[in-house]
N, C-alpha and C. Protein backbone atom coordinates (compact mmCIF):
# COMPACT_ATOMS: atom_id res chain seq x y z
N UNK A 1 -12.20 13.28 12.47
CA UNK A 1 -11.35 12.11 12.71
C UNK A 1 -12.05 10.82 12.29
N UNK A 2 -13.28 10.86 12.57
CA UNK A 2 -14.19 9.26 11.85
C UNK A 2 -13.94 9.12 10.73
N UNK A 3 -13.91 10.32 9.82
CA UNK A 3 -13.74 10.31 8.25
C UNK A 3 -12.17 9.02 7.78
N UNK A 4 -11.24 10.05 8.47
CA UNK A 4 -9.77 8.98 8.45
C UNK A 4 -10.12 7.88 8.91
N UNK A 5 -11.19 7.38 9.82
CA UNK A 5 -10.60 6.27 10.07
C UNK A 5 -11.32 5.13 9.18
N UNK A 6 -12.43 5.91 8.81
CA UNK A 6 -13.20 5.33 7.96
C UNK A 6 -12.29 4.80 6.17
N UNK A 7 -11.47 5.97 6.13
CA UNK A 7 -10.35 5.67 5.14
C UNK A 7 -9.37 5.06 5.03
N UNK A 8 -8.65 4.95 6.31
CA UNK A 8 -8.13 3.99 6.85
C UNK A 8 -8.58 2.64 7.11
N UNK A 9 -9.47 2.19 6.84
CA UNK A 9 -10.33 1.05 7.06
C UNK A 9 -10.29 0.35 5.34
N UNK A 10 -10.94 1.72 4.64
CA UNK A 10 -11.02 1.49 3.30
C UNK A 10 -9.82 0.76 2.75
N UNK A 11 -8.44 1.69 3.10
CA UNK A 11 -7.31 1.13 2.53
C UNK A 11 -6.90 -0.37 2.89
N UNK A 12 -6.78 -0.38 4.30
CA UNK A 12 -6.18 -1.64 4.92
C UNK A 12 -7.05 -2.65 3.64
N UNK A 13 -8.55 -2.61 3.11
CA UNK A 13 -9.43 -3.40 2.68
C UNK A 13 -8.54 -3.34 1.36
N UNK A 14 -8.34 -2.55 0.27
CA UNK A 14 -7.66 -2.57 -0.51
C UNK A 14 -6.36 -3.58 -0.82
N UNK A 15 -5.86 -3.11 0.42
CA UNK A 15 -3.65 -3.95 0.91
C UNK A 15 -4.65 -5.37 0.75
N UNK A 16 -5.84 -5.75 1.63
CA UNK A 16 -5.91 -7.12 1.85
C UNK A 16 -6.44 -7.79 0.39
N UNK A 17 -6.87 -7.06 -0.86
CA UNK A 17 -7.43 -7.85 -2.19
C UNK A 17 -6.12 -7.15 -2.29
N UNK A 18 -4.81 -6.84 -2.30
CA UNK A 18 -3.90 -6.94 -3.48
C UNK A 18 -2.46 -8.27 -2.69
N UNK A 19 -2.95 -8.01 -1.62
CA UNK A 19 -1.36 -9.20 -0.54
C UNK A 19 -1.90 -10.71 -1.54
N UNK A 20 -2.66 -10.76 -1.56
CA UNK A 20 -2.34 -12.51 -2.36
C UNK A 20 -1.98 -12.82 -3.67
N UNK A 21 -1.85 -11.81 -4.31
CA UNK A 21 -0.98 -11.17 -5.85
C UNK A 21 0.50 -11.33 -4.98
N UNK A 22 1.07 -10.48 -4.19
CA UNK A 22 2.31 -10.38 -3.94
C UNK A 22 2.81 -11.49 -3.20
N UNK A 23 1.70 -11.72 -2.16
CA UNK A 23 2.38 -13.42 -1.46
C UNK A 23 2.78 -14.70 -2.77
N UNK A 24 1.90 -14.66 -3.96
CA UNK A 24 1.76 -15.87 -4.82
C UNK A 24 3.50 -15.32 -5.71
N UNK A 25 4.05 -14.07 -5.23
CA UNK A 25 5.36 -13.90 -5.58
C UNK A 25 6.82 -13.85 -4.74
N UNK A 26 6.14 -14.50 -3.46
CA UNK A 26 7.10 -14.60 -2.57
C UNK A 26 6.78 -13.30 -1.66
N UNK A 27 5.79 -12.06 -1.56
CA UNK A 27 6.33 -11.10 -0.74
C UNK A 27 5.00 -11.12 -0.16
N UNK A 28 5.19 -9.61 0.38
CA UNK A 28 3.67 -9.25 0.73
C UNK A 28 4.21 -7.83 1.00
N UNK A 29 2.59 -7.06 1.68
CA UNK A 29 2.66 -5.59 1.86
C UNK A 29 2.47 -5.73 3.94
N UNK A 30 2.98 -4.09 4.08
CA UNK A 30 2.49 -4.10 5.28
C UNK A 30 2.15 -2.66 5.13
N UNK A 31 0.65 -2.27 6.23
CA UNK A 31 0.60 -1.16 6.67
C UNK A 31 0.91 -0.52 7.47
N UNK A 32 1.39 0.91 7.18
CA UNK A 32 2.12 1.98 8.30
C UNK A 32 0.73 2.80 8.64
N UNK A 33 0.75 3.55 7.85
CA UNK A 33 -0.16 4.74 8.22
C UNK A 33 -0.59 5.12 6.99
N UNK A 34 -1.59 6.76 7.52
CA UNK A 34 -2.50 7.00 6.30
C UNK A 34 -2.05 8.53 6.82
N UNK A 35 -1.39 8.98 6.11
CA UNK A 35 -1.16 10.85 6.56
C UNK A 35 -2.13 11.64 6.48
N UNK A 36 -1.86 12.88 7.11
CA UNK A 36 -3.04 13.62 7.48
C UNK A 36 -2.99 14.04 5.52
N UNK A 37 -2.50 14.30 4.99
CA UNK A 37 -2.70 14.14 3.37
C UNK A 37 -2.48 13.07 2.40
N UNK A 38 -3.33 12.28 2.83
CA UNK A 38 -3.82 11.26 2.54
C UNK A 38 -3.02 10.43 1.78
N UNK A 39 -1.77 10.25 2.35
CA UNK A 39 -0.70 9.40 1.57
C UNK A 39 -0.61 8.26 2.72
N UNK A 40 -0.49 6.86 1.86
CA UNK A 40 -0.55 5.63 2.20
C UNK A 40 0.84 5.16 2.68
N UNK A 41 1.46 5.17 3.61
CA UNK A 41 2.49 4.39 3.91
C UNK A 41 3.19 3.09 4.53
N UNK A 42 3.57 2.41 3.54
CA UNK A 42 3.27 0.51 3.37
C UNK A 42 4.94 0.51 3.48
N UNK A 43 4.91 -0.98 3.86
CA UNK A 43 6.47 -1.55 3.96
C UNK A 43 5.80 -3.05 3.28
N UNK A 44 6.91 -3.15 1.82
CA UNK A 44 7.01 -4.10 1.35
C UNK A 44 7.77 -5.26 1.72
N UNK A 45 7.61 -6.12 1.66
CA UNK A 45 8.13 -7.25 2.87
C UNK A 45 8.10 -8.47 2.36
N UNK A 46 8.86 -9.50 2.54
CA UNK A 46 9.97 -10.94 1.47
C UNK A 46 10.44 -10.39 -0.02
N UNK A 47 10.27 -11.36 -0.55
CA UNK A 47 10.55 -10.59 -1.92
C UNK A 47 10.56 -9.48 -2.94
N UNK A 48 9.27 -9.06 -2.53
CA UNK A 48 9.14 -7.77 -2.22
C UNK A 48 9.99 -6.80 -2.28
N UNK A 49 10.72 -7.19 -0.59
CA UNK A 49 11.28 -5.42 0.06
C UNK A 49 12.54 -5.55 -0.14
N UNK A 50 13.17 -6.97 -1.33
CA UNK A 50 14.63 -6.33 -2.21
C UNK A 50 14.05 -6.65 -3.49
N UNK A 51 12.95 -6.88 -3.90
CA UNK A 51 12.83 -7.25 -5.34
C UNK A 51 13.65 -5.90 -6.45
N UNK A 52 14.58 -5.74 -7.72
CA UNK A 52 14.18 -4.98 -8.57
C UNK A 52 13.37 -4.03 -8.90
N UNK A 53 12.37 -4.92 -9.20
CA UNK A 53 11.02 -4.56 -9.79
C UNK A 53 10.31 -3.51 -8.32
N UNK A 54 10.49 -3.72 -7.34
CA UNK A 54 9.42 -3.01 -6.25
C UNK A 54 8.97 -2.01 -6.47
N UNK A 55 9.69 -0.74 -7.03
CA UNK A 55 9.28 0.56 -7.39
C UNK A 55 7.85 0.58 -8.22
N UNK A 56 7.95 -0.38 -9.37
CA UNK A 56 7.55 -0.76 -10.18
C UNK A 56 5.82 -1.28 -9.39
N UNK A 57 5.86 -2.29 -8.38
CA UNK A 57 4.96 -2.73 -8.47
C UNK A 57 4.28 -1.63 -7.37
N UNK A 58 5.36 -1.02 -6.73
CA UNK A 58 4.60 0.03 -5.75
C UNK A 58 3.76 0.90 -6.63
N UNK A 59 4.09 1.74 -7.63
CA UNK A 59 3.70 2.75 -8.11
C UNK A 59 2.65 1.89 -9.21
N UNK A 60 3.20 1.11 -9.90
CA UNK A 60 1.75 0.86 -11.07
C UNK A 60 1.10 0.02 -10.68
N UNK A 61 1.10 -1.37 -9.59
CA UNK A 61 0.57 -1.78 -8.76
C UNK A 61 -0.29 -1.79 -7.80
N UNK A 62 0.46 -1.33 -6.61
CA UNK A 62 -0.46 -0.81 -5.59
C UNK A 62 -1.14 0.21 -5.59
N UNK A 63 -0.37 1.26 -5.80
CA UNK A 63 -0.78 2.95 -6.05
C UNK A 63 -2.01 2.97 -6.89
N UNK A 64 -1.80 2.35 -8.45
CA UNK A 64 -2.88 2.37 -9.25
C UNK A 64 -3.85 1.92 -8.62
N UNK A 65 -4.02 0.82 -8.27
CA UNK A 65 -5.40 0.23 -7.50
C UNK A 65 -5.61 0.98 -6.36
N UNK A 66 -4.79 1.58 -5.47
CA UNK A 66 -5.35 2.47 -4.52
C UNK A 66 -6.23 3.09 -4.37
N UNK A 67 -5.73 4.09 -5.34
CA UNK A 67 -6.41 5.18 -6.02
C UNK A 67 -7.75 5.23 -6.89
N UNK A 68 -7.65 4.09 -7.78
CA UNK A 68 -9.20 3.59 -7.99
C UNK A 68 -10.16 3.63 -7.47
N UNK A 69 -9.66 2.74 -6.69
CA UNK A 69 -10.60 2.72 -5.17
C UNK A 69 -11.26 3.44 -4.67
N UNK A 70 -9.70 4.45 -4.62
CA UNK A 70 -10.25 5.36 -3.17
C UNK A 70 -9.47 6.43 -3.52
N UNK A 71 -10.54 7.59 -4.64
CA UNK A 71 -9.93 8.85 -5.21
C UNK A 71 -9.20 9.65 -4.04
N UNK A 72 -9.71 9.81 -2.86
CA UNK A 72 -9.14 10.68 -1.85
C UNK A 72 -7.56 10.65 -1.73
N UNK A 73 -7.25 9.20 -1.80
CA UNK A 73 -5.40 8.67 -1.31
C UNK A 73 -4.90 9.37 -2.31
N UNK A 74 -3.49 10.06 -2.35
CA UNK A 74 -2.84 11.24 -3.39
C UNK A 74 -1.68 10.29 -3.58
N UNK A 75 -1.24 9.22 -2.84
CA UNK A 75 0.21 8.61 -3.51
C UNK A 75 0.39 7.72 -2.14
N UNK A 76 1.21 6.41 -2.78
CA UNK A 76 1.35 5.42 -1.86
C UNK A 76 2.26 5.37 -1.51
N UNK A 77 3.59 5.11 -0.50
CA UNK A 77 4.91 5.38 -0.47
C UNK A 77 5.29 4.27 0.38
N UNK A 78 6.70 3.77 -0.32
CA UNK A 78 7.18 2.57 0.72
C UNK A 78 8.33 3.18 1.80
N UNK A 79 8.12 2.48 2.82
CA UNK A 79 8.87 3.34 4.30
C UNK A 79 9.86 2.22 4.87
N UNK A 80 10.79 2.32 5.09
CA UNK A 80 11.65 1.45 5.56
C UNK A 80 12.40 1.88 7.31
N UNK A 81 11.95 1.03 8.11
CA UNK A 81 12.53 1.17 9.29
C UNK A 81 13.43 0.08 9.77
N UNK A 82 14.46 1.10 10.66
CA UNK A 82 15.82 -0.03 10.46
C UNK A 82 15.60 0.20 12.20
């Protein structure tokens, strides 16, 4: 369990060097969780979480830099709670 949280730590560090890219576009990211298979789950939020483009910046955006990062994460996914 230290391992996750240690990864979980990693990521949140990640969301925080990419949120001032997305704030300087009106939005930002939020974090959900980190699954027990290592998928990232974020809620995109202002402009953002109706932009067009979101898919777009989720997957070649965030995801790409995720993963750079931090080979372990397998895919980033946006989660919407109503």
């Amino acid at each position: 369990m230290i391992a996750n949280v240690e990864l979980e730590s990693k990521v949140k560090n990640v969301l925080e060097q990419i949120r001032p890219y997305l704030q300087a576009d009106g939005g930002d990211v939020e974090y959900i969780n980190l699954t027990d298979d290592n998928i990232v789950n974020i809620r995109l939020l202002g402009m953002c979480g109706n932009c067009p483009h979101s898919q777009m910046t989720l997957k070649n955006g965030i995801e790409t830099a995720m993963i750079r990062a931090i080979p372990e994460i397998k895919a980033v996914e946006s989660v919407t709670t109503e």
